[in-house]
C-alpha atoms as a PDB file:
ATOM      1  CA  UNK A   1     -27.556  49.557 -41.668  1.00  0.00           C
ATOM      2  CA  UNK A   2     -26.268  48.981 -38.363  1.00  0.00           C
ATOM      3  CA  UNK A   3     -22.811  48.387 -37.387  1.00  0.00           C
ATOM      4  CA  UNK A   4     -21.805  45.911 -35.199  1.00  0.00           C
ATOM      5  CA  UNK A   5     -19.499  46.744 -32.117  1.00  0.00           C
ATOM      6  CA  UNK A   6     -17.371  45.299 -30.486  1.00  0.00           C
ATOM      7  CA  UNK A   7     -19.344  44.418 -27.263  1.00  0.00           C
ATOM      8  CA  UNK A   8     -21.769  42.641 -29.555  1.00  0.00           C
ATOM      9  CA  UNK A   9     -18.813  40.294 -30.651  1.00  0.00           C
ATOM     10  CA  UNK A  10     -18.243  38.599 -27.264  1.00  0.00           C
ATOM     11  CA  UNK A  11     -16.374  35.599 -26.412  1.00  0.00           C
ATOM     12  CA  UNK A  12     -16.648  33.469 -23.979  1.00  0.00           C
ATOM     13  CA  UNK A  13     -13.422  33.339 -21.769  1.00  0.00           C
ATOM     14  CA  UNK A  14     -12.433  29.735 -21.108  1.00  0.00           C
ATOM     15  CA  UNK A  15      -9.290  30.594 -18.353  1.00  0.00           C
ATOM     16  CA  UNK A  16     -11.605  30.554 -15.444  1.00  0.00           C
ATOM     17  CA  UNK A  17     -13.252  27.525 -16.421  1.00  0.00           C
ATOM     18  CA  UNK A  18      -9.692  25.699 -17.269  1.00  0.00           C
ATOM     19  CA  UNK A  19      -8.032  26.459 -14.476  1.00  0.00           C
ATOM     20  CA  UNK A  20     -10.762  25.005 -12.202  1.00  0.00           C
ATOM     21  CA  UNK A  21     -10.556  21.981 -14.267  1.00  0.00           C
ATOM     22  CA  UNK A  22      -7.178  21.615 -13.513  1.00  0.00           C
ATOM     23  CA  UNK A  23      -7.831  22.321  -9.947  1.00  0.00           C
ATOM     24  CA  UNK A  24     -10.230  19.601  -9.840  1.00  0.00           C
ATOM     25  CA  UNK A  25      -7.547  16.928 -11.539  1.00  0.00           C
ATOM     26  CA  UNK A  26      -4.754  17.688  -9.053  1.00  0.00           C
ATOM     27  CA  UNK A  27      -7.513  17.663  -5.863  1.00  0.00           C
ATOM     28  CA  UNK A  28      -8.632  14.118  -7.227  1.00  0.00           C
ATOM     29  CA  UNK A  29      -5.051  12.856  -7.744  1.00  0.00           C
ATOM     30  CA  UNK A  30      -3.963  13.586  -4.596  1.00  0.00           C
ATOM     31  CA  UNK A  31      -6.799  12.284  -2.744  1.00  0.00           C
ATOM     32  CA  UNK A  32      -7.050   8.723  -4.866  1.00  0.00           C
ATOM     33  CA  UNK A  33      -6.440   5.870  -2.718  1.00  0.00           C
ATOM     34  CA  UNK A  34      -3.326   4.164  -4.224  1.00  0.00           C
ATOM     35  CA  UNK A  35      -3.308   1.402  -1.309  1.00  0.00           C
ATOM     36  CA  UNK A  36      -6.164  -0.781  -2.636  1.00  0.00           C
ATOM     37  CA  UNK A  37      -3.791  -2.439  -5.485  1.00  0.00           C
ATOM     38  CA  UNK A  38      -1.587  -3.456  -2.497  1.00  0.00           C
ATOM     39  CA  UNK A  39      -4.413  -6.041  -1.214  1.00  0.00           C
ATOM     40  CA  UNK A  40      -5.234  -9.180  -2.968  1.00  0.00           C
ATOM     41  CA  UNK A  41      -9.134  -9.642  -2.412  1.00  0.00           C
ATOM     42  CA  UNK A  42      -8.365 -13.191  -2.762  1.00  0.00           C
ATOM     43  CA  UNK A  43      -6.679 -13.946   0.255  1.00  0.00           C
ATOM     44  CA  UNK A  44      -9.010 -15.408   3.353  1.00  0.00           C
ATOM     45  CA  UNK A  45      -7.447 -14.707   6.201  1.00  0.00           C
ATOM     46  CA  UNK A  46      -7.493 -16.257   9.096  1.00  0.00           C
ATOM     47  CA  UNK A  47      -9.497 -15.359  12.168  1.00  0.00           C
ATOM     48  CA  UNK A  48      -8.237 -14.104  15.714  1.00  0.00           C
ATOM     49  CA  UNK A  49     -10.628 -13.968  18.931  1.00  0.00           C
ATOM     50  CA  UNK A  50      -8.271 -11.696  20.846  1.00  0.00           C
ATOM     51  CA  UNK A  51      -5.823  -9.434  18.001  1.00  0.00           C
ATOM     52  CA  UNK A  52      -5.150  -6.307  18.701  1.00  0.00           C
ATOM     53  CA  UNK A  53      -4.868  -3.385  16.538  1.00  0.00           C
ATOM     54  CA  UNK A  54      -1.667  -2.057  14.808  1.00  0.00           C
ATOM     55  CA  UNK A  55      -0.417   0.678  16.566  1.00  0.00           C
ATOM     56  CA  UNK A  56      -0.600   3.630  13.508  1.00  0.00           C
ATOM     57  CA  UNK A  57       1.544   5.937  15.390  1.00  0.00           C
ATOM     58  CA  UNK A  58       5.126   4.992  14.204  1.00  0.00           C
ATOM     59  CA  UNK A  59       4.651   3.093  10.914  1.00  0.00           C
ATOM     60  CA  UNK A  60       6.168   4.985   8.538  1.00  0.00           C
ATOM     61  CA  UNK A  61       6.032   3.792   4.682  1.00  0.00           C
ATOM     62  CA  UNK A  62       4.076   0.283   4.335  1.00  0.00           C
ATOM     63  CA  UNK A  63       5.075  -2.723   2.256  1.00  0.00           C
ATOM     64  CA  UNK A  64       2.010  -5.358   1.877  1.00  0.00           C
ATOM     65  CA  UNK A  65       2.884  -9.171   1.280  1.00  0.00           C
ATOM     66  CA  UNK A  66       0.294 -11.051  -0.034  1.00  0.00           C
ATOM     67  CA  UNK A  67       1.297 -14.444   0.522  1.00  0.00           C
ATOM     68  CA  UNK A  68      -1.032 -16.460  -1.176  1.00  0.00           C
ATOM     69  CA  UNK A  69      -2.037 -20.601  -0.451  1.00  0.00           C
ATOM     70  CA  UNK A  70       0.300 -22.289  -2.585  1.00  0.00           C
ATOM     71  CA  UNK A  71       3.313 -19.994  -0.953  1.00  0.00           C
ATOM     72  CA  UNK A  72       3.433 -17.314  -3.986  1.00  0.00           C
ATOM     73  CA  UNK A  73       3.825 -13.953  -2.784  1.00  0.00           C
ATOM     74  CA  UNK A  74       2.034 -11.094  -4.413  1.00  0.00           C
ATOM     75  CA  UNK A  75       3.270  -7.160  -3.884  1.00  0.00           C
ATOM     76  CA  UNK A  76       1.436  -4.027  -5.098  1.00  0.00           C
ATOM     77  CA  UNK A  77      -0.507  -6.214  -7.621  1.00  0.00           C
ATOM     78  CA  UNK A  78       2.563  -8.381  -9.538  1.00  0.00           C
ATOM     79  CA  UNK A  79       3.490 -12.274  -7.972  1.00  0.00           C
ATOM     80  CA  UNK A  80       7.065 -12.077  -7.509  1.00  0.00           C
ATOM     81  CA  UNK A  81       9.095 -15.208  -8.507  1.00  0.00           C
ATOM     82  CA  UNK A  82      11.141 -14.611  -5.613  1.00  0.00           C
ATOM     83  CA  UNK A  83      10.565 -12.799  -2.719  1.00  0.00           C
ATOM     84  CA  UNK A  84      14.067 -13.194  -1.164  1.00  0.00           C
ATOM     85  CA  UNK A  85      15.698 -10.972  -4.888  1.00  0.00           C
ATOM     86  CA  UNK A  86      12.569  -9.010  -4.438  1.00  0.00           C
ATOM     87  CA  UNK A  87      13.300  -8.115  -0.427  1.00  0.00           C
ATOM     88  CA  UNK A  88      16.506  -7.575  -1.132  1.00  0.00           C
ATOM     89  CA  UNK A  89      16.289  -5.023  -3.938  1.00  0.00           C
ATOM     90  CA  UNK A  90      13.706  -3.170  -2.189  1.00  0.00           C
ATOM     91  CA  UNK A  91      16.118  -2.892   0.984  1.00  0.00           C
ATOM     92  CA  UNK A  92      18.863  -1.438  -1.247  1.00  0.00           C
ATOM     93  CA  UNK A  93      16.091   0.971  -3.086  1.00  0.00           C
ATOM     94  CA  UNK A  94      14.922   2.315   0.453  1.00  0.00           C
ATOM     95  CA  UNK A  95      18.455   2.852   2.042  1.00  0.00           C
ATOM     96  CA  UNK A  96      19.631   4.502  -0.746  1.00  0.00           C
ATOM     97  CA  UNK A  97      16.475   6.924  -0.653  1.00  0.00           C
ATOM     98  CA  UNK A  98      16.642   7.721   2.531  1.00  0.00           C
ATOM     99  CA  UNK A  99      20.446   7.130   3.156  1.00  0.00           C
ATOM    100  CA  UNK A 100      20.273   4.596   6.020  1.00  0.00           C
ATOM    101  CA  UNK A 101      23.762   3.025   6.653  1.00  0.00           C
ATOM    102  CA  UNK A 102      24.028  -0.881   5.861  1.00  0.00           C
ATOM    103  CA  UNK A 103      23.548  -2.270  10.102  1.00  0.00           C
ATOM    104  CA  UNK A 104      20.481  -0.022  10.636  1.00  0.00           C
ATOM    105  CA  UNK A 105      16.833  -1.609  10.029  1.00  0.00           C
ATOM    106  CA  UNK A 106      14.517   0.335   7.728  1.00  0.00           C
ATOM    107  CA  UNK A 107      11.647   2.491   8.407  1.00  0.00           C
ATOM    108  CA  UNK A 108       9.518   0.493   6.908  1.00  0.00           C
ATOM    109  CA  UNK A 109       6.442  -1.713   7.870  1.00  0.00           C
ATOM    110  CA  UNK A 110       5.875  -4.731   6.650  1.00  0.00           C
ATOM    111  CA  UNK A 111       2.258  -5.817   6.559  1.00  0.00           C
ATOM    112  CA  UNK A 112       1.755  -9.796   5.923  1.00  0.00           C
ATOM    113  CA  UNK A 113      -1.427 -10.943   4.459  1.00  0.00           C
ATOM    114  CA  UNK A 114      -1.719 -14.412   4.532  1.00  0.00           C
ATOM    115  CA  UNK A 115      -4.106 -16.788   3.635  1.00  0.00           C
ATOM    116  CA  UNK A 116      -5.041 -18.917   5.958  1.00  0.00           C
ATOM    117  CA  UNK A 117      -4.417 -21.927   4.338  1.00  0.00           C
ATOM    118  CA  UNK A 118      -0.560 -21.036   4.282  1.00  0.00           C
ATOM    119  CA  UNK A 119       1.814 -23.737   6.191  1.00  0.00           C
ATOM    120  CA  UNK A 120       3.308 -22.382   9.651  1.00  0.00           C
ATOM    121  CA  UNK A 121       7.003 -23.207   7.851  1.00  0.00           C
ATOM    122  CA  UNK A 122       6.134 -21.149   4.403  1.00  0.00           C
ATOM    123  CA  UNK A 123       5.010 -18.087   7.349  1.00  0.00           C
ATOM    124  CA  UNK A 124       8.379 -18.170   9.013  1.00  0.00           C
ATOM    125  CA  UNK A 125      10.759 -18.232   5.854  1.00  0.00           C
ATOM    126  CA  UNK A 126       8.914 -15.148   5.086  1.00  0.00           C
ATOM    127  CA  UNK A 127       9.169 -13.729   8.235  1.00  0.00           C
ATOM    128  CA  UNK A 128      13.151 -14.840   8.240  1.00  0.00           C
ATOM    129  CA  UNK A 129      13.510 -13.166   4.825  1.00  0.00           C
ATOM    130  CA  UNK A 130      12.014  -9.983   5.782  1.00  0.00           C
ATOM    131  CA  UNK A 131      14.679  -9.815   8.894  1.00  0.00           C
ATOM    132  CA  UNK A 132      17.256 -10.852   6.954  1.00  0.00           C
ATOM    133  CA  UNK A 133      16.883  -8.015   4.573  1.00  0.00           C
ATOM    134  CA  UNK A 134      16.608  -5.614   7.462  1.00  0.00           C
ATOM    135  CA  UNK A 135      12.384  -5.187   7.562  1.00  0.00           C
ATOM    136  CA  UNK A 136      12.453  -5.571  11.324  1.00  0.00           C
ATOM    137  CA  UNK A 137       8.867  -4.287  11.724  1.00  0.00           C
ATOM    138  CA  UNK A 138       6.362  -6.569  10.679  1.00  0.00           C
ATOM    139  CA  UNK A 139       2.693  -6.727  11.177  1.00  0.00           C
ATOM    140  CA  UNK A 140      -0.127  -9.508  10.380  1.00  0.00           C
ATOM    141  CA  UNK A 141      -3.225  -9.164   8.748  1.00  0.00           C
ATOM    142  CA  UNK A 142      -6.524 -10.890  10.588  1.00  0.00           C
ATOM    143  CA  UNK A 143     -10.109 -10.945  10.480  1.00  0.00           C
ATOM    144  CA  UNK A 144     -10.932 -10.440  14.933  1.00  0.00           C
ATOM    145  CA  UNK A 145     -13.516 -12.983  15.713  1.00  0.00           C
ATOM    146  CA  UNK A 146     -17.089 -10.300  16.931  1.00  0.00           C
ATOM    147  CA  UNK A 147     -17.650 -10.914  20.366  1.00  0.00           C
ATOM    148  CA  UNK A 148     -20.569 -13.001  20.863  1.00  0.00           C
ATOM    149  CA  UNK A 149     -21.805 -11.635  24.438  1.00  0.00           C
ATOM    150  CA  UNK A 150     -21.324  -8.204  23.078  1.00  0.00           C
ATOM    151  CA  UNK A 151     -25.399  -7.088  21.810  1.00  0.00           C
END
């Protein structure tokens, strides 16, 4: 009779293979693309012969206003019953994060998508709102109109 040894007993060691795993999980969740709840696929927005890009270099964080036909506002994926309580909690939020006194504006952009169906008036009480709860950078969504005597 043969013995067994212990080299004919092997297991398979699973710490190489785990840790890889886990290396995977953290490379995937850092690269995943959290910005495409922000836009509501809905929305047709309007279209502009002559807009010009948003300059990226000074941004800093983003908010995205979806501000749908019948006036409703929709941010990061929820319609907000009221944008002014929602502006206004999301100034206090940010200032207390980053500790910006009360008379400063925030570093934050404020991206408007709007349909293009939304009245001028609805636009500018948004706009207003923003500015009165200290978003003083804002920035509009458009589709730009292809050149037709470019090939």
């Amino acid at each position: 009779m043969s013995s067994l040894h212990s080299a004919d007993q092997c297991e398979p060691n699973l710490v190489p293979i785990l840790d890889m795993v886990f290396q995977l999980i953290t490379f995937f969740m850092l690269v995943i693309n959290f910005k495409a709840g922000d836009v509501d696929k809905d929305l047709v927005l309007p279209v502009v012969g002559a807009a010009d890009p948003a300059d990226e270099g000074d941004q800093g964080d983003l908010l995205v206003l979806n501000v749908r036909t019948d006036g409703s506002v929709k941010v990061r994926g929820a319609l907000q019953p009221s944008i002014d309580l929602f502006l206004r909690t999301e100034s206090r939020v940010v200032s207390q994060l980053r500790d910006i006194k009360p008379d400063q504006p925030l570093p934050v952009t404020t991206v408007l998508r709007v349909d293009k169906k939304v009245a001028f008036e609805t636009l500018m009480k948004i706009v207003d709102t923003c500015k009165a709860n200290r978003f003083s950078k804002i920035d509009f969504v458009v589709v730009r109109k292809k050149d037709e005597s470019a090939p």
